[in-house]
N, C-alpha and C. Protein backbone atom coordinates (compact mmCIF):
# COMPACT_ATOMS: atom_id res chain seq x y z
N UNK A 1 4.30 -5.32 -22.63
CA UNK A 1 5.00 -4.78 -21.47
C UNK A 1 5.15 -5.87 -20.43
N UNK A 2 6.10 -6.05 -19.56
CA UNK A 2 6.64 -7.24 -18.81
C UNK A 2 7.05 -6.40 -17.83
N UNK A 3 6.37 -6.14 -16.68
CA UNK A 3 6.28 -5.23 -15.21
C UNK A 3 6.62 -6.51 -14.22
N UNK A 4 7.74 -6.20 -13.57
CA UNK A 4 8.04 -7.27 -12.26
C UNK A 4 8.01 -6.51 -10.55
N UNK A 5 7.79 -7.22 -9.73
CA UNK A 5 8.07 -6.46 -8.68
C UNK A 5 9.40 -6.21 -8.19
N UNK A 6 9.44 -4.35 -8.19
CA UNK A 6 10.97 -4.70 -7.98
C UNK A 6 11.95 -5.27 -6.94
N UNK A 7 12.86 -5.52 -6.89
CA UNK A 7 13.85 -6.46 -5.95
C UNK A 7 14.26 -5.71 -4.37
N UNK A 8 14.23 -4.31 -5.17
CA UNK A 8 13.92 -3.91 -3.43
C UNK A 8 13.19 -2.87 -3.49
N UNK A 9 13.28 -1.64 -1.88
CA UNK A 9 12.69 -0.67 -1.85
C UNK A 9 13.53 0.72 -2.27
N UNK A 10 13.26 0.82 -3.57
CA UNK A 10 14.59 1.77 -4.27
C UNK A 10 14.15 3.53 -3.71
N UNK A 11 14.62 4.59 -4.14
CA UNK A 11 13.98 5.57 -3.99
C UNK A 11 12.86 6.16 -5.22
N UNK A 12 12.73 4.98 -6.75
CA UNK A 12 11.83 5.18 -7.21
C UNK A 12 10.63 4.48 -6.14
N UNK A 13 10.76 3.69 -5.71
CA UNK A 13 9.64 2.99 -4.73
C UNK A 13 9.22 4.03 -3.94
N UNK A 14 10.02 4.80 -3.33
CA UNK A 14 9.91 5.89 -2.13
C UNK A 14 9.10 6.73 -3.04
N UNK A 15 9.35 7.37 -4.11
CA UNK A 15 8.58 8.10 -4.88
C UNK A 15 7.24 7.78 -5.07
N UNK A 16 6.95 6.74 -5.31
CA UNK A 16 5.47 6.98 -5.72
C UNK A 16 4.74 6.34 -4.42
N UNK A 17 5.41 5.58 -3.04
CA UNK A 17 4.60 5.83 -2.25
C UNK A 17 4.49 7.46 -1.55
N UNK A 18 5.16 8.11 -2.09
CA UNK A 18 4.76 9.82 -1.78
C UNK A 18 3.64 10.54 -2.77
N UNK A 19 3.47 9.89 -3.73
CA UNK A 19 2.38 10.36 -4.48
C UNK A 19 1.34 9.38 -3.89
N UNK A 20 1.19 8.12 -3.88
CA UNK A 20 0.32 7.72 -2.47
C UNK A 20 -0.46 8.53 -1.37
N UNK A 21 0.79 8.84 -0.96
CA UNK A 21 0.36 9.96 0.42
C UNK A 21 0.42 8.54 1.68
N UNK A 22 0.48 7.75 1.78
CA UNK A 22 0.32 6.55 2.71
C UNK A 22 0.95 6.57 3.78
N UNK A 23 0.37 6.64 4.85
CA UNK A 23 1.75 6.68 6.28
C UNK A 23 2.50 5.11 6.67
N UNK A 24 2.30 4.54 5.93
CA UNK A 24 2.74 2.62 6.18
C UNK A 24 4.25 2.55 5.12
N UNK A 25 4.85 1.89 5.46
CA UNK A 25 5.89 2.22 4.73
C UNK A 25 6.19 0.73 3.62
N UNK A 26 6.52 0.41 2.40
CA UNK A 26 6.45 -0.12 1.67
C UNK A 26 6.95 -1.92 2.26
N UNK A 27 6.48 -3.19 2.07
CA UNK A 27 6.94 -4.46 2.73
C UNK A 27 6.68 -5.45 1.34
N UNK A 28 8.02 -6.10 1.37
CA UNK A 28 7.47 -7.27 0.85
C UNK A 28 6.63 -8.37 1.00
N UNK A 29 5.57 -8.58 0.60
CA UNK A 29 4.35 -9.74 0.99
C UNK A 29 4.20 -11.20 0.30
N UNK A 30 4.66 -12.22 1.23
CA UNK A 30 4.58 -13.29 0.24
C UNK A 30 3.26 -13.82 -0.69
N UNK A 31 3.38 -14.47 -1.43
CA UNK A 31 2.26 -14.73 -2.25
C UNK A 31 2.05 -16.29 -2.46
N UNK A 32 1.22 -16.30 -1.42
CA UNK A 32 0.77 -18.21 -0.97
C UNK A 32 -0.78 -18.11 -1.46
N UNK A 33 -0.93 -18.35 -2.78
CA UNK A 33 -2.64 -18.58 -3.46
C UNK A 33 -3.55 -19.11 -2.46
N UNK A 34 -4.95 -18.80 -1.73
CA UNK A 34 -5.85 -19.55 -1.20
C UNK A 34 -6.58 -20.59 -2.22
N UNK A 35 -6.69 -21.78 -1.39
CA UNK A 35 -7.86 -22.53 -1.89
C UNK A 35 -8.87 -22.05 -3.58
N UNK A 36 -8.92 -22.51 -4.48
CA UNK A 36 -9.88 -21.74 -5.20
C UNK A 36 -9.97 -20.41 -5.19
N UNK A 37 -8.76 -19.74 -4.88
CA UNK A 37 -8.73 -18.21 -5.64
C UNK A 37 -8.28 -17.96 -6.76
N UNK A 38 -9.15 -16.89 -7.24
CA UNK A 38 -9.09 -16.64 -8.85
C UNK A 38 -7.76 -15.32 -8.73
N UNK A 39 -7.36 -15.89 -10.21
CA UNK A 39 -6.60 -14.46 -10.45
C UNK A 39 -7.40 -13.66 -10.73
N UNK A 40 -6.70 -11.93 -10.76
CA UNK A 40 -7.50 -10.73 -10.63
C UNK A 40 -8.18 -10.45 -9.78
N UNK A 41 -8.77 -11.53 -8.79
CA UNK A 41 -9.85 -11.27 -8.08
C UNK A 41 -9.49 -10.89 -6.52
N UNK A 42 -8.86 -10.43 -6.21
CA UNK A 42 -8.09 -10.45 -4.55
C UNK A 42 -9.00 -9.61 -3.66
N UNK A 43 -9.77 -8.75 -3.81
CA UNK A 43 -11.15 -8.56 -2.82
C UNK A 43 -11.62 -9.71 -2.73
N UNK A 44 -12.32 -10.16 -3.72
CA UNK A 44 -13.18 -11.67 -3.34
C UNK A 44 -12.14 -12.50 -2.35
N UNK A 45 -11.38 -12.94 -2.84
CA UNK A 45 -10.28 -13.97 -2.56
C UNK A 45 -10.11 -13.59 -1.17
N UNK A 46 -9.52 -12.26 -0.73
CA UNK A 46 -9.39 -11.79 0.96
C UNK A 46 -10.30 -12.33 1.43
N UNK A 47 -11.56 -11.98 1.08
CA UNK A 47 -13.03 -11.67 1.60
C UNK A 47 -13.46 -13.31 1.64
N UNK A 48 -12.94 -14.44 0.76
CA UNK A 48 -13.43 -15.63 1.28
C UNK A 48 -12.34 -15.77 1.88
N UNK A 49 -11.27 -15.58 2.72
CA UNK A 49 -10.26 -16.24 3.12
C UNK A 49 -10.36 -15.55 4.54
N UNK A 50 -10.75 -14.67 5.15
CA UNK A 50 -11.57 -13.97 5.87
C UNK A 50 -12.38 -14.54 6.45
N UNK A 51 -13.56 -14.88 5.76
CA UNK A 51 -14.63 -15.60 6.19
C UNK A 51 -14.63 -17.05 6.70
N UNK A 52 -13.07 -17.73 6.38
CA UNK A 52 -13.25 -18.77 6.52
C UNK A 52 -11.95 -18.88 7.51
N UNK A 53 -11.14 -18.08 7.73
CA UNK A 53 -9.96 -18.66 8.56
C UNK A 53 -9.92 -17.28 9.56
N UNK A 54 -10.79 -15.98 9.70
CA UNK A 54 -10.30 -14.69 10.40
C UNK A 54 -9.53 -13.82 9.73
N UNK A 55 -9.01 -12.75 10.28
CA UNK A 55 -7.79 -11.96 10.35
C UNK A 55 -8.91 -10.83 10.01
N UNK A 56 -8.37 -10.05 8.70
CA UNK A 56 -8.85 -9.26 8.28
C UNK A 56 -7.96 -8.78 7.04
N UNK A 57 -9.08 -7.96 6.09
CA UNK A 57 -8.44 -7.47 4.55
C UNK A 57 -7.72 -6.09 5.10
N UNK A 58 -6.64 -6.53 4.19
CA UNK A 58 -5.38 -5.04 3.97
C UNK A 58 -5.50 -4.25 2.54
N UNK A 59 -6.07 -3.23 2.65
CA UNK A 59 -6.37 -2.58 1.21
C UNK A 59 -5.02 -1.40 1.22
N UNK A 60 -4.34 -1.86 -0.20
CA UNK A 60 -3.27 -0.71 -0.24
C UNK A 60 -3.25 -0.68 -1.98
N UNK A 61 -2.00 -1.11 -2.36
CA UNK A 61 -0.87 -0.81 -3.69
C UNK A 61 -0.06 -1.76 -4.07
N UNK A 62 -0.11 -2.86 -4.98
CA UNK A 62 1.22 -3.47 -5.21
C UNK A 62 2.03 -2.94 -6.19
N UNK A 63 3.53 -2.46 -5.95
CA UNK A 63 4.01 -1.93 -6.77
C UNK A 63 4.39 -2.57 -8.01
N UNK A 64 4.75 -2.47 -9.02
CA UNK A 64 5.20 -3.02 -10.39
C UNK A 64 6.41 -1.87 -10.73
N UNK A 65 7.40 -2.39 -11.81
CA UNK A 65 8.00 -2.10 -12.44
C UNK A 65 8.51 -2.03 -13.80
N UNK A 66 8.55 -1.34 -14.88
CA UNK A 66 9.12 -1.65 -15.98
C UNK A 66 10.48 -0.75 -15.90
N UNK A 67 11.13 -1.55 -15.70
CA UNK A 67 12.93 -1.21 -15.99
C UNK A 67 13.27 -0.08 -16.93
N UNK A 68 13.97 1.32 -16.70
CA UNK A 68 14.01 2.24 -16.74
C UNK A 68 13.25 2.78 -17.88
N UNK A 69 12.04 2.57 -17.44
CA UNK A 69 10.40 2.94 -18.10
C UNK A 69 9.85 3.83 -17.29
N UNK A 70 8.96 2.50 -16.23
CA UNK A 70 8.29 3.32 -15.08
C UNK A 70 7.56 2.60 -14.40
N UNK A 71 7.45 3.10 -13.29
CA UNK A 71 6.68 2.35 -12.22
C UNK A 71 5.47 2.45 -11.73
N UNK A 72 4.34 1.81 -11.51
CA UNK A 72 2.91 1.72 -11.09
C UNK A 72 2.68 1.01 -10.04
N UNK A 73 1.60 1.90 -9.85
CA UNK A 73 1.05 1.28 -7.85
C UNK A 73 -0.54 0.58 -8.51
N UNK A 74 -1.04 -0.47 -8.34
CA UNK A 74 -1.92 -1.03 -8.55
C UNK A 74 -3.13 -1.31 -7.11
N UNK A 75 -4.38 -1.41 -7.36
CA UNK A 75 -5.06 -1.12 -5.78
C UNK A 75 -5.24 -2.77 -5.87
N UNK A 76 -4.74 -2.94 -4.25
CA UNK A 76 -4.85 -4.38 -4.13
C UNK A 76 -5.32 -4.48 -3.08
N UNK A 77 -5.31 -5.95 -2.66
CA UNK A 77 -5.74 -6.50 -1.22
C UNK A 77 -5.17 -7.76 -0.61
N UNK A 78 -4.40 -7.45 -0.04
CA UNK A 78 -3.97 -9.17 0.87
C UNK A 78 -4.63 -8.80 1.97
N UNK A 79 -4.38 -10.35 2.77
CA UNK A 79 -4.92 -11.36 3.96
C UNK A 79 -4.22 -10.88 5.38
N UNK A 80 -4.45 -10.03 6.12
CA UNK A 80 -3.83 -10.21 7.59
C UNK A 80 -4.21 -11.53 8.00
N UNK A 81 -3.57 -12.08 8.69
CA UNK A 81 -3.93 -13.09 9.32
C UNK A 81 -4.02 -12.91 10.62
N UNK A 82 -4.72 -13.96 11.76
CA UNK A 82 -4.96 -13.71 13.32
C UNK A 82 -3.77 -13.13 14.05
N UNK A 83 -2.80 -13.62 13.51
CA UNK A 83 -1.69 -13.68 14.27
C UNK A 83 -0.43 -12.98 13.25
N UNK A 84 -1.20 -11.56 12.24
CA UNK A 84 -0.77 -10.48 12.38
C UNK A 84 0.09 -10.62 11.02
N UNK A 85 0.34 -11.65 10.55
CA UNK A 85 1.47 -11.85 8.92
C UNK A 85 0.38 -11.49 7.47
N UNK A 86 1.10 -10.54 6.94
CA UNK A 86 0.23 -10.30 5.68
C UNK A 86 0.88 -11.27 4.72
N UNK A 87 -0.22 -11.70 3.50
CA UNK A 87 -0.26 -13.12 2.70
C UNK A 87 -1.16 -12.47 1.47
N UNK A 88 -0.20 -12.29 0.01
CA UNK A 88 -1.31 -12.20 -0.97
C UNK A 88 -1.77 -13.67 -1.45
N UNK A 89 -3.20 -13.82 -0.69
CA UNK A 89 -3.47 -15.28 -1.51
C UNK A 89 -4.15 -15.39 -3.26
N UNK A 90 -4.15 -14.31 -3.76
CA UNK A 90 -4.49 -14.51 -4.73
C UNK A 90 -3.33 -14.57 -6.09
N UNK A 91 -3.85 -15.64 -6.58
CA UNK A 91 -2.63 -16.76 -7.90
C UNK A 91 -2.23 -15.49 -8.28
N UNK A 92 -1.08 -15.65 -8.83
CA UNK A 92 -0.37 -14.97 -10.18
C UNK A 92 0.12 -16.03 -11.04
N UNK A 93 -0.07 -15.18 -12.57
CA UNK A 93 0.03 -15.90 -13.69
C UNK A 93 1.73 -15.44 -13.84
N UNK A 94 2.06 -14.07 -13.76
CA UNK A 94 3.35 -14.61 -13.72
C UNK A 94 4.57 -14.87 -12.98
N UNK A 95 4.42 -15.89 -12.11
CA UNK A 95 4.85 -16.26 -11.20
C UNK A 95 5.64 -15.88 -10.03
N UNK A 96 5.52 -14.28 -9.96
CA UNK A 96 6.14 -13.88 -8.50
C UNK A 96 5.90 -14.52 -7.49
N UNK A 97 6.76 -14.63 -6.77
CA UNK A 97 6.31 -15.61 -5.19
C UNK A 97 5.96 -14.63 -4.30
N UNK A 98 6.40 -13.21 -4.52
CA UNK A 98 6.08 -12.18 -3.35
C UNK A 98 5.73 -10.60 -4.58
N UNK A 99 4.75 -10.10 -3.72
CA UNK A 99 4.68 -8.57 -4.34
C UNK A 99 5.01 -7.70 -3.04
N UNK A 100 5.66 -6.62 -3.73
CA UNK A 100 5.51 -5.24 -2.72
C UNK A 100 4.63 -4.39 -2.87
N UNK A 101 4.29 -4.38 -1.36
CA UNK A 101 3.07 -3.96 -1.40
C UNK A 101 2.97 -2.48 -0.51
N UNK A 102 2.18 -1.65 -0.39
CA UNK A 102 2.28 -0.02 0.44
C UNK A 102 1.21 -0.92 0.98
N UNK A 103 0.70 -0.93 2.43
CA UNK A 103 -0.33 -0.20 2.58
C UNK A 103 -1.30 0.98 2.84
N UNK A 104 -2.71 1.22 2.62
CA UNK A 104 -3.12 2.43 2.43
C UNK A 104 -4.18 2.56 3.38
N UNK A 105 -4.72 2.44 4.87
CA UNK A 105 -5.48 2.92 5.39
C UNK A 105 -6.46 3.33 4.92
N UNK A 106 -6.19 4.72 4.52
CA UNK A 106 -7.10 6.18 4.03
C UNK A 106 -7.88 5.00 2.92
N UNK A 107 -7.40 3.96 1.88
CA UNK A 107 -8.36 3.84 0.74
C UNK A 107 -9.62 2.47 1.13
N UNK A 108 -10.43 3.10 0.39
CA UNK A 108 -11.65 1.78 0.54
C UNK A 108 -11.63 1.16 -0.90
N UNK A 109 -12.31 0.22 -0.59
CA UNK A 109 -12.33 -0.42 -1.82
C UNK A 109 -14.41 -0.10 -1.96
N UNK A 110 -14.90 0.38 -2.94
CA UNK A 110 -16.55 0.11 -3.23
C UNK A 110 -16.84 -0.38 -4.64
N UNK A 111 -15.72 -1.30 -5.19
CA UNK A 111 -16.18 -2.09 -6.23
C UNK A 111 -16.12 -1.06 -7.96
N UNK A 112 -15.45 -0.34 -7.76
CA UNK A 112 -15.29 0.98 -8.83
C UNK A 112 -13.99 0.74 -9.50
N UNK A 113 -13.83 0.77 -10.70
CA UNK A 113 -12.69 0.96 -10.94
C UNK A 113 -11.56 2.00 -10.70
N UNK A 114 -10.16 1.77 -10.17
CA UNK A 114 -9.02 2.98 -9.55
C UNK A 114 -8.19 2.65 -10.35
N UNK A 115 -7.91 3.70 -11.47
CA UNK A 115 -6.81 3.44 -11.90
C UNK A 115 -5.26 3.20 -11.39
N UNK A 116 -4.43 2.50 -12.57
CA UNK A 116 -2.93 2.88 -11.42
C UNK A 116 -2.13 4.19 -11.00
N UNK A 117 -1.56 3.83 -10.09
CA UNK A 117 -0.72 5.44 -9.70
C UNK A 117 0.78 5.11 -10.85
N UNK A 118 1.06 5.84 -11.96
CA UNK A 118 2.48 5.60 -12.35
C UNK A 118 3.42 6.62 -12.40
N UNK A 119 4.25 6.76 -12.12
CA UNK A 119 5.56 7.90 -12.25
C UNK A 119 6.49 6.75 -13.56
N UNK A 120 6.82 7.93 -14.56
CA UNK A 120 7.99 7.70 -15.61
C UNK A 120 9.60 7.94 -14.68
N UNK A 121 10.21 6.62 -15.45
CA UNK A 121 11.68 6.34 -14.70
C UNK A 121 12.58 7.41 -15.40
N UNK A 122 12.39 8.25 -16.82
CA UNK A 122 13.02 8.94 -17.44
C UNK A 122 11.99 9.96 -18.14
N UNK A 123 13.13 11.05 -18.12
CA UNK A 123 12.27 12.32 -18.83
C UNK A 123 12.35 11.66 -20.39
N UNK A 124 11.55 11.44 -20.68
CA UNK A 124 11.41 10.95 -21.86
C UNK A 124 9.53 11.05 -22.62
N UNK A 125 9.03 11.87 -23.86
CA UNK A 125 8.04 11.81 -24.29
C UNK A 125 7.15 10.39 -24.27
N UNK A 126 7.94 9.28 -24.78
CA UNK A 126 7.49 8.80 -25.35
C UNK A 126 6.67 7.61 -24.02
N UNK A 127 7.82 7.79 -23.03
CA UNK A 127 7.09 7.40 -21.74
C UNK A 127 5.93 8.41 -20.93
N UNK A 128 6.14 9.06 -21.21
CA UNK A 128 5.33 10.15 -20.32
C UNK A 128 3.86 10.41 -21.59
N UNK A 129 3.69 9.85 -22.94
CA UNK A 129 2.70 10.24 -23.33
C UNK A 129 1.83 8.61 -23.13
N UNK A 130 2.43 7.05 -22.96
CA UNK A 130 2.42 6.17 -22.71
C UNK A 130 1.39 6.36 -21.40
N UNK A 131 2.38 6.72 -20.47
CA UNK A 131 1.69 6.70 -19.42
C UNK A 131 0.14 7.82 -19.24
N UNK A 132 -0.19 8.76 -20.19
CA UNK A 132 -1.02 9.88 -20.70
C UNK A 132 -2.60 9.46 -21.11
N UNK A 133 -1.73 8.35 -22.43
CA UNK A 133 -2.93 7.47 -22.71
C UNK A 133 -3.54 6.70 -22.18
N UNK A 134 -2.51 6.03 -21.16
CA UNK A 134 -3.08 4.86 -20.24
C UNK A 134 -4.11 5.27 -19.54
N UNK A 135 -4.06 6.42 -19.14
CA UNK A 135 -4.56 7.07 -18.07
C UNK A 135 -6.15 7.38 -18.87
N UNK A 136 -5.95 8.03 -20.09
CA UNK A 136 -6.81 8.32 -20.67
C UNK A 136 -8.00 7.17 -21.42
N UNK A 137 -7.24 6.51 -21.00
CA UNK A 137 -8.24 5.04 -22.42
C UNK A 137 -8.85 4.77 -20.77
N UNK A 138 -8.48 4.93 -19.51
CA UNK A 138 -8.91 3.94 -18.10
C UNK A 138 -10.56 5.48 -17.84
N UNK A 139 -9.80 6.59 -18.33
CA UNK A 139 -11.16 7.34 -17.89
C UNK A 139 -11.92 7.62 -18.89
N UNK A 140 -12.23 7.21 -20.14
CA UNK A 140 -13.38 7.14 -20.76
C UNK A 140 -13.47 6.09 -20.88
N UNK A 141 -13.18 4.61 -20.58
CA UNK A 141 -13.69 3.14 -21.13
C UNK A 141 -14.06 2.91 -19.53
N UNK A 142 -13.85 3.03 -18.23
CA UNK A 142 -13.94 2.37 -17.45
C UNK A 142 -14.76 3.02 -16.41
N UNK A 143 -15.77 3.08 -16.46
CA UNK A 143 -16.59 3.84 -15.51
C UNK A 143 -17.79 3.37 -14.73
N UNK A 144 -17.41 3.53 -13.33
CA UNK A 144 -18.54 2.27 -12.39
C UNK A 144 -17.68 1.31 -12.45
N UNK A 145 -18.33 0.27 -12.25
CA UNK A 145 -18.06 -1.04 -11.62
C UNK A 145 -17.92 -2.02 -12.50
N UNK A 146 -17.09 -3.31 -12.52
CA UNK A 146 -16.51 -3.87 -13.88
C UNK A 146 -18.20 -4.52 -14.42
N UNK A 147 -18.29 -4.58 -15.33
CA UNK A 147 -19.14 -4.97 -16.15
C UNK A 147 -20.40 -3.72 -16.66
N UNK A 148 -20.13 -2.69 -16.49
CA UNK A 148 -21.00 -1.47 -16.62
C UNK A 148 -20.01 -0.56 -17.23
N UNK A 149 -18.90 -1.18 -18.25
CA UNK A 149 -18.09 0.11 -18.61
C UNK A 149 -18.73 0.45 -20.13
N UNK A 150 -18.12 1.93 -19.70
CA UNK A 150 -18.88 2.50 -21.33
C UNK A 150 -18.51 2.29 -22.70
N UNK A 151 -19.62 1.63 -23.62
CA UNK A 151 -19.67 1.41 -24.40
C UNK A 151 -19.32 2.53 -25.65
N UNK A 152 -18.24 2.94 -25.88
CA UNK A 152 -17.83 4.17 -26.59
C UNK A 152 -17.94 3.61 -28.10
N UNK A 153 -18.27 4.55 -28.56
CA UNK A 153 -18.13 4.37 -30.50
C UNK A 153 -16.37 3.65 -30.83
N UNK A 154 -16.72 3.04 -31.63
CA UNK A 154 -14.95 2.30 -32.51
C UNK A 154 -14.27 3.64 -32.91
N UNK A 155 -14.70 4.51 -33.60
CA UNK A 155 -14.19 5.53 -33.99
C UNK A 155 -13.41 6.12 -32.66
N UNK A 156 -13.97 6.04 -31.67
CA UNK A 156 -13.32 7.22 -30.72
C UNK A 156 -12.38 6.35 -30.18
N UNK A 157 -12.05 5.06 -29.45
CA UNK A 157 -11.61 4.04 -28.82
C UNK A 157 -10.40 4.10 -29.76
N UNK A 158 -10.58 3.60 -30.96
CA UNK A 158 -9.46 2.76 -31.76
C UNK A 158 -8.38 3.81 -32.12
N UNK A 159 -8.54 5.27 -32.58
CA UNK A 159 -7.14 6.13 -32.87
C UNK A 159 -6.21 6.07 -31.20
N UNK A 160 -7.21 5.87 -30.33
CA UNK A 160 -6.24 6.32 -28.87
C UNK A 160 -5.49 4.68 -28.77
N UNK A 161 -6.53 3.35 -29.10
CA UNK A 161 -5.68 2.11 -28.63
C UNK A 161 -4.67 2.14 -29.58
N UNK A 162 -4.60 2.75 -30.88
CA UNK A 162 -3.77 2.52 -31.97
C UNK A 162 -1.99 3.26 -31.62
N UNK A 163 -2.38 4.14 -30.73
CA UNK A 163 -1.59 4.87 -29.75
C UNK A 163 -0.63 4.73 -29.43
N UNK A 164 -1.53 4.09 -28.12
CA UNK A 164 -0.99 3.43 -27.31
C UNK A 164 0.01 2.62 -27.64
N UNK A 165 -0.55 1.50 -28.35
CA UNK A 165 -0.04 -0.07 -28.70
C UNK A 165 1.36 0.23 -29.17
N UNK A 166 1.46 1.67 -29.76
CA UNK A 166 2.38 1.77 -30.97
C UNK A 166 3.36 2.28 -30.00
N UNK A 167 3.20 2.93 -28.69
CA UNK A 167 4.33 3.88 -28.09
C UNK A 167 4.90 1.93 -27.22
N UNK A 168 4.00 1.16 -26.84
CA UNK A 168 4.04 -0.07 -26.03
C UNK A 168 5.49 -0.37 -27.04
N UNK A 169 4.93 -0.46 -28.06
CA UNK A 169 6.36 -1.49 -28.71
C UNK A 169 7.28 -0.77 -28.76
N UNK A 170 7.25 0.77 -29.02
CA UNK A 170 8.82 1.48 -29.05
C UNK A 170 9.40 1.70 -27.63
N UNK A 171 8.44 1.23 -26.94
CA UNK A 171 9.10 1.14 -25.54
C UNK A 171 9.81 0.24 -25.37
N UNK A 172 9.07 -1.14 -26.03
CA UNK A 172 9.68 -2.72 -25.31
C UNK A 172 11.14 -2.96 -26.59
N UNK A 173 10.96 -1.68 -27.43
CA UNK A 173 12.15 -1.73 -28.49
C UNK A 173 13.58 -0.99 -27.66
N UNK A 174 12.98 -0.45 -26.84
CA UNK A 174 14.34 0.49 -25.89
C UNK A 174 14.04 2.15 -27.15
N UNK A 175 12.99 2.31 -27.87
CA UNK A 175 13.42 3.64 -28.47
C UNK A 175 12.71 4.58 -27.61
N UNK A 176 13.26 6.22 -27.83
CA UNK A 176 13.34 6.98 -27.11
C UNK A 176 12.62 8.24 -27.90
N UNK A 177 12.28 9.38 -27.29
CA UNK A 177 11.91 10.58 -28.10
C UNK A 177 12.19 11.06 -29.41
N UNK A 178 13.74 10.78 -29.36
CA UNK A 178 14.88 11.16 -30.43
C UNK A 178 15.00 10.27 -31.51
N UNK A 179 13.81 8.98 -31.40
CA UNK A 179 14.08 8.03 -32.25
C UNK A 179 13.00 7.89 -33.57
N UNK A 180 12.68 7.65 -34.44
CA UNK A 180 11.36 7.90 -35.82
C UNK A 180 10.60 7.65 -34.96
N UNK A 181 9.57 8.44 -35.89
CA UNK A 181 8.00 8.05 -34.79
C UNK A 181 7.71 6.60 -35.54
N UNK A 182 6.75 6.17 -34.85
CA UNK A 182 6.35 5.06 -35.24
C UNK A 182 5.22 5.05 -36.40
N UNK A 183 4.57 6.27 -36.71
CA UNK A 183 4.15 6.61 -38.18
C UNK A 183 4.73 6.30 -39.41
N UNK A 184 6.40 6.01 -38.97
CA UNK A 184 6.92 5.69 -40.49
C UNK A 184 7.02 7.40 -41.40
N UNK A 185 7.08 8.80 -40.40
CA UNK A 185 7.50 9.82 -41.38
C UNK A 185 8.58 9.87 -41.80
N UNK A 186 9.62 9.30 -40.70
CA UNK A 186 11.06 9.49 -40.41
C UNK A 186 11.43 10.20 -39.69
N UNK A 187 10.64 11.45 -39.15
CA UNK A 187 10.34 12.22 -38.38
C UNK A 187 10.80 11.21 -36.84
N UNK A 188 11.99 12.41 -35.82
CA UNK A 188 11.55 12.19 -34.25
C UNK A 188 10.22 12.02 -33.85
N UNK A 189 10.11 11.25 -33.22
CA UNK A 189 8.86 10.92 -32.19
C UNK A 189 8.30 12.58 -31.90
N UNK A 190 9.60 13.33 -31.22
CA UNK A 190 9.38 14.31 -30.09
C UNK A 190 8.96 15.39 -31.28
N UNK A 191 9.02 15.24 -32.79
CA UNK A 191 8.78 16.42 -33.80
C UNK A 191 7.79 15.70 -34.47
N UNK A 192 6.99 14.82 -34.07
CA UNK A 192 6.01 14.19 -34.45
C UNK A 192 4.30 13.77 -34.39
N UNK A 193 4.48 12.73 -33.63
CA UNK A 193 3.17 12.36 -32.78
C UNK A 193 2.95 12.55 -31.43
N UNK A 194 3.97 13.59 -30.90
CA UNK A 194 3.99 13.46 -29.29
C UNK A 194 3.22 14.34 -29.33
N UNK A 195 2.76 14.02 -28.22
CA UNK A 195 1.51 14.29 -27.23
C UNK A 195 2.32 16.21 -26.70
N UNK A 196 2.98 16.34 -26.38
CA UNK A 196 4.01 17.25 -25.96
C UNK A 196 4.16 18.09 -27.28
N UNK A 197 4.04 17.76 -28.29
CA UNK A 197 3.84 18.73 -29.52
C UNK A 197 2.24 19.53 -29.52
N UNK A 198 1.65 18.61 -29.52
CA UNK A 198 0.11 18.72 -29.74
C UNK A 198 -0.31 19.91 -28.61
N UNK A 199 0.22 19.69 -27.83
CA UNK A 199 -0.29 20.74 -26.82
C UNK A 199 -0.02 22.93 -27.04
């Protein structure tokens, strides 16, 4: 999957800062790396950049996009600075110069894992069970604080990553509900393995 930030503030953007709930309204934030900041790490990274130059940490959402897929709010943190300009200093690997970002007041950060917020760009199964699993593999593998996640049996883990992986590629293929499942029955997706059958 290849998620970019999108180019502007669309009314899918408006959408999921309403599932947010956030009273700040969505800004683009440039992205100038600090000194020895790690990727992934943007609490730390605020928090030494903070300590060493002022301002204070902005805890919100950077939005992402996958092109008429779907969109996710991720919990982040840039740099206020003294004199009031927000700055994500922490690297990206793939090379955005700026993310959009919500901010969120109401959220704290206590070192826990938050999953992402995502809304599907189309009524479509095969996105909406995508986004199902995601959700589902983040609340039984990820619980507490990173390095304390639960150690689940292979058996239970591997049918859900096997899933997943499989709806990932008929996504990044452009196929749709209406298209074979990826079982190889020949069978629609939507008369198949969906999640939306099962129920």
């Amino acid at each position: 999957m290849r998620t970019r930030a999108p180019a502007e503030v669309t009314k899918n953007v408006r959408r999921l800062a309403q599932r947010i709930a956030s009273s700040h309204e969505p800004c683009f934030v440039p992205v100038l790396p600090a000194q020895n900041a790690k990727e992934n790490e943007c609490f730390e990274n605020v928090s030494n950049v903070v300590s060493a130059e002022g301002g204070e940490r902005v805890i919100g959402w950077a939005v992402w996009e996958w092109p008429n897929t779907l969109i996710e709010a991720e919990l982040h943190a840039v740099w206020k600075s003294p004199d009031m300009r927000l700055t994500d200093v922490t690297p990206r690997s793939d090379g955005e110069s700026r993310v959009l970002f919500i901010p969120d007041s109401s959220r704290a950060y206590t070192g826990d894992y938050v999953d992402n917020i995502r809304l599907a760009l189309r009524d479509d199964s095969v996105i909406e069970d995508f986004i199902a699993l995601s959700q589902e593999f983040v609340r039984i593998t990820r619980v507490g604080k990173p390095g304390q996640e639960v150690r689940l049996p292979a058996h239970v883990v591997r049918p859900l990553a096997q899933h997943h992986s499989a709806l990932a590629e008929m996504l990044k293929a452009g196929a749709r509900d209406h298209d074979p499942c990826f079982c190889g029955s020949g069978r629609k997706y939507s008369k198949c393995h969906s999640l939306r059958r099962a129920r």
